[in-house]
N, C-alpha and C. Protein backbone atom coordinates (compact mmCIF):
# COMPACT_ATOMS: atom_id res chain seq x y z
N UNK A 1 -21.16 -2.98 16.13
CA UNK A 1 -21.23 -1.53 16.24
C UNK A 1 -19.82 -0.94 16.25
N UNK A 2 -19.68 0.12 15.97
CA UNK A 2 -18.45 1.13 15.89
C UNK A 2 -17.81 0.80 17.51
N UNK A 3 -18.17 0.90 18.50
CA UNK A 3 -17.96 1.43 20.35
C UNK A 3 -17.35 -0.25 20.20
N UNK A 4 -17.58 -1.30 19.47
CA UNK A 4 -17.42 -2.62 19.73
C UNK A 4 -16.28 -3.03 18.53
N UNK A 5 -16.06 -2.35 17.67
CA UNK A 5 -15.24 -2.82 16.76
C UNK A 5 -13.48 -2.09 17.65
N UNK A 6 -14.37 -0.69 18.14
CA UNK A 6 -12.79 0.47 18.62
C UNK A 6 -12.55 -0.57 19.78
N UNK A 7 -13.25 -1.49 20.76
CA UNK A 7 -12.97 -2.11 21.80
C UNK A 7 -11.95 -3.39 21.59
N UNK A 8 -12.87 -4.22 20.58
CA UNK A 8 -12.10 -5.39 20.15
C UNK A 8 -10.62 -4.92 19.41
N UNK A 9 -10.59 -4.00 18.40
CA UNK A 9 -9.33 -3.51 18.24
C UNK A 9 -8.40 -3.14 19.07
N UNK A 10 -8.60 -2.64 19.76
CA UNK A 10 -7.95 -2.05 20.93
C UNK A 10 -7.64 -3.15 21.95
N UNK A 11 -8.09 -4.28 22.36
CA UNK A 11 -8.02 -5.53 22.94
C UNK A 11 -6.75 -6.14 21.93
N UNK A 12 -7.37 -5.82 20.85
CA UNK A 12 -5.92 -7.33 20.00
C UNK A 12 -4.68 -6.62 19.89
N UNK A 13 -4.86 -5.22 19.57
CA UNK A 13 -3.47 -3.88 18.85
C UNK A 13 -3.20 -3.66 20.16
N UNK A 14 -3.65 -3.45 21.10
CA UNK A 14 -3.35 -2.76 22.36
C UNK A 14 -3.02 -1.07 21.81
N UNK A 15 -3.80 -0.57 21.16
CA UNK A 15 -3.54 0.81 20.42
C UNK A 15 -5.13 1.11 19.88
N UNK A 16 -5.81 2.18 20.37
CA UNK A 16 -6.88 2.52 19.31
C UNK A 16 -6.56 2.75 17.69
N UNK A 17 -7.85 2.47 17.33
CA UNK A 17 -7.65 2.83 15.52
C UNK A 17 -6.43 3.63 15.03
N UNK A 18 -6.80 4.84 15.63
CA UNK A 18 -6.49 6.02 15.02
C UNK A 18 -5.05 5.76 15.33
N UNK A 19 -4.25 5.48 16.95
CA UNK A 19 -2.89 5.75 17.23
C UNK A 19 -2.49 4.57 16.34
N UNK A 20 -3.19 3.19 16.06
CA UNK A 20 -2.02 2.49 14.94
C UNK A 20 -2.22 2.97 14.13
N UNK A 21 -3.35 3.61 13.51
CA UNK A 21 -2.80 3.96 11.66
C UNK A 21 -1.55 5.08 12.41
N UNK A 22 -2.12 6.27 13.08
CA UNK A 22 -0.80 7.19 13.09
C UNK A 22 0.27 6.20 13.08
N UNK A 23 0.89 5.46 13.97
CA UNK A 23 2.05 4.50 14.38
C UNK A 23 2.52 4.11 12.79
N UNK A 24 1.52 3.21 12.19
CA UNK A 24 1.88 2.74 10.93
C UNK A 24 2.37 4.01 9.83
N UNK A 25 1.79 5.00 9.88
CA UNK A 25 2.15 5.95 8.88
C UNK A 25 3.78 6.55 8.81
N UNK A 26 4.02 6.76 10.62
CA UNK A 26 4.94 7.03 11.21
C UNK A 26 5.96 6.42 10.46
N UNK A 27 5.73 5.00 10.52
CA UNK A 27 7.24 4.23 10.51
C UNK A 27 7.26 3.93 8.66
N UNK A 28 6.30 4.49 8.06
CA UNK A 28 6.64 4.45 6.67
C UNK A 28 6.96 6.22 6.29
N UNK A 29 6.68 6.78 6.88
CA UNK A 29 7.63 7.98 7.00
C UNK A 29 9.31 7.82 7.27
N UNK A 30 9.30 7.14 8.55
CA UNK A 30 10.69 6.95 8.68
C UNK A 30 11.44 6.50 7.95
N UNK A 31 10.96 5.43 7.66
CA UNK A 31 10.97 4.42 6.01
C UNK A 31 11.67 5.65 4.94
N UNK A 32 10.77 6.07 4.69
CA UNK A 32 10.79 6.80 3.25
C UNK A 32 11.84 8.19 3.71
N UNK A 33 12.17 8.71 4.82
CA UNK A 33 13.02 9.93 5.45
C UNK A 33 14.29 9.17 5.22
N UNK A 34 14.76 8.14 5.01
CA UNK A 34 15.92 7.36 4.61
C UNK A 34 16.68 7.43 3.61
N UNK A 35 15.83 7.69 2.37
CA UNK A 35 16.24 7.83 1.29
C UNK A 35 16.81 9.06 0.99
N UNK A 36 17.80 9.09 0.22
CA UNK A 36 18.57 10.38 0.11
C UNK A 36 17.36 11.20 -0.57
N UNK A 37 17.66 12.58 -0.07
CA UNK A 37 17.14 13.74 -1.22
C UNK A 37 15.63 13.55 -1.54
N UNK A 38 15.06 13.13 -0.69
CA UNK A 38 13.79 12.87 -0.56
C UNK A 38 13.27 14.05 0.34
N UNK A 39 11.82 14.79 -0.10
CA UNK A 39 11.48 16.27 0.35
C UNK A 39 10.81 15.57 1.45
N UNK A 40 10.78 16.26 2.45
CA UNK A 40 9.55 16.35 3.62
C UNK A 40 8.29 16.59 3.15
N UNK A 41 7.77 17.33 2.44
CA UNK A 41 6.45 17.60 1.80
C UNK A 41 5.76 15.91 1.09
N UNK A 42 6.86 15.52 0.41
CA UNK A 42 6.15 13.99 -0.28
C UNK A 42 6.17 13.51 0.62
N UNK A 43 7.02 13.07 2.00
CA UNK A 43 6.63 12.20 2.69
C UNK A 43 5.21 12.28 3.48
N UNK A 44 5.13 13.45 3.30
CA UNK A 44 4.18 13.88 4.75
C UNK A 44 2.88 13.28 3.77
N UNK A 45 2.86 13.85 2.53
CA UNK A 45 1.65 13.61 1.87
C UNK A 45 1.80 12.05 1.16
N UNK A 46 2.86 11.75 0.82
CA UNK A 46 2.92 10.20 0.35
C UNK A 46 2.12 9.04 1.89
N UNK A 47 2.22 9.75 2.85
CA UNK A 47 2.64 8.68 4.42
C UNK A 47 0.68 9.54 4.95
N UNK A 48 0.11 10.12 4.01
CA UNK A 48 -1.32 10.17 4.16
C UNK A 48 -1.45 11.57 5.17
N UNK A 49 -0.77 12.76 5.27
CA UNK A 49 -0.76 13.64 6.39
C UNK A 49 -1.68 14.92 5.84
N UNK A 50 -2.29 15.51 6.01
CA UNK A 50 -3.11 16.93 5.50
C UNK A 50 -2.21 17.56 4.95
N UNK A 51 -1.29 17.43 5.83
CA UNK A 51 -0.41 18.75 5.81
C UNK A 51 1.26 18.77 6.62
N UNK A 52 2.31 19.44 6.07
CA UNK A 52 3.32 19.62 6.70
C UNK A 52 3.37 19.53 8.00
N UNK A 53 2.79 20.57 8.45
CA UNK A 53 3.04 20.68 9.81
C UNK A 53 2.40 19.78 11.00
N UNK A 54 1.31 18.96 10.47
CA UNK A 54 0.80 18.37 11.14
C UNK A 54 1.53 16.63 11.25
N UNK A 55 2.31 16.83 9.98
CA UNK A 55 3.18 15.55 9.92
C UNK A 55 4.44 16.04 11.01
N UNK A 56 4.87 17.05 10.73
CA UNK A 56 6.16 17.48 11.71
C UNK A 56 6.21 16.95 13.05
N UNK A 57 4.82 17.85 13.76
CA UNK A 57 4.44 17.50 14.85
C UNK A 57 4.54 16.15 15.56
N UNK A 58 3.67 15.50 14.80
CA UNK A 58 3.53 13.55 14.85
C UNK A 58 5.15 12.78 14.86
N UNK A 59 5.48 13.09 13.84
CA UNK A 59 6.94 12.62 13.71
C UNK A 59 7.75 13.14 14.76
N UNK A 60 7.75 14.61 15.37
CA UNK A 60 9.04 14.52 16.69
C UNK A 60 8.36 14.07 17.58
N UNK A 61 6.97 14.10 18.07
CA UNK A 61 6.27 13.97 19.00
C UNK A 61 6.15 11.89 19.15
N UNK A 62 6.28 11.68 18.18
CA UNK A 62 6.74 10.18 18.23
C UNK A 62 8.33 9.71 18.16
N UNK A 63 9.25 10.45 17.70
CA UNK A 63 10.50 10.13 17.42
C UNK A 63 11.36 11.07 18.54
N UNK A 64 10.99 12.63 18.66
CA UNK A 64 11.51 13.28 19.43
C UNK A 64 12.64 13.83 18.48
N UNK A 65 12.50 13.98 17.47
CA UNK A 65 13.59 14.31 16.43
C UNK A 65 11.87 15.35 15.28
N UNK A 66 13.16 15.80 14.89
CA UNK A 66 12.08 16.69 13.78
C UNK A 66 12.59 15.47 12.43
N UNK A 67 11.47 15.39 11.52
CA UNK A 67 11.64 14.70 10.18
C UNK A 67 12.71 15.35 9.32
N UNK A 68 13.15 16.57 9.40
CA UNK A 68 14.15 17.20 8.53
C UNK A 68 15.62 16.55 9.63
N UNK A 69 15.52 17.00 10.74
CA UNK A 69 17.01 16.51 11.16
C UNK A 69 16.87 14.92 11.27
N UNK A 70 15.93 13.97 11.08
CA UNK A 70 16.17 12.40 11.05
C UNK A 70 17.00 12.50 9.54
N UNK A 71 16.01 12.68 8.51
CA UNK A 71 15.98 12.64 7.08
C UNK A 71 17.97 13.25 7.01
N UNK A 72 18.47 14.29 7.32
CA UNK A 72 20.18 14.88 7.38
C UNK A 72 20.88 13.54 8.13
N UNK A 73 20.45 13.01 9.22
CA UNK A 73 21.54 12.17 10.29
C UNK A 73 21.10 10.54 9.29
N UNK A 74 20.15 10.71 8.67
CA UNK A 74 20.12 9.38 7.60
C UNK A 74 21.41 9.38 6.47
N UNK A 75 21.41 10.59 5.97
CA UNK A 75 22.32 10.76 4.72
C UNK A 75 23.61 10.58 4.94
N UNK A 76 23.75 10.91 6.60
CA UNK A 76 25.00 11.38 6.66
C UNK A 76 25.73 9.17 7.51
N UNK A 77 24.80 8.41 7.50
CA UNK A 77 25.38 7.08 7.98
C UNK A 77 25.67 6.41 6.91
């Protein structure tokens, strides 16, 4: 059942479904915010997000940095 698959997952990931895909999307965002001259808009939608702002959110709210000032302090190392 679904209540038994979110349990056992959550037993092996120590993370429900949903927070590892977010987690995983995250760090291929970060991934991809590396590359020079690369827009925020493709990442958000390349890295699976609805939408801008809802990627923004996720990304400082996991990093504590906004994706535009990671993506500038990348270019600039």
């Amino acid at each position: 059942s679904l209540s038994t698959f979110k349990r056992e997952f959550k037993r092996a990931f120590r993370a429900s479904p949903a927070s590892y895909l977010r987690e995983q999307k995250l760090k291929k965002a970060k991934y991809l915010l590396s590359i020079p001259k690369v827009r925020i808009s493709d990442v958000a939608f390349d890295c699976g997000f609805s939408d801008v702002a809802t990627f923004s959110k996720s990304f400082k709210q996991a990093y504590q940095i906004s994706p535009s000032v990671y993506a500038l302090s990348q270019t600039h190392t």
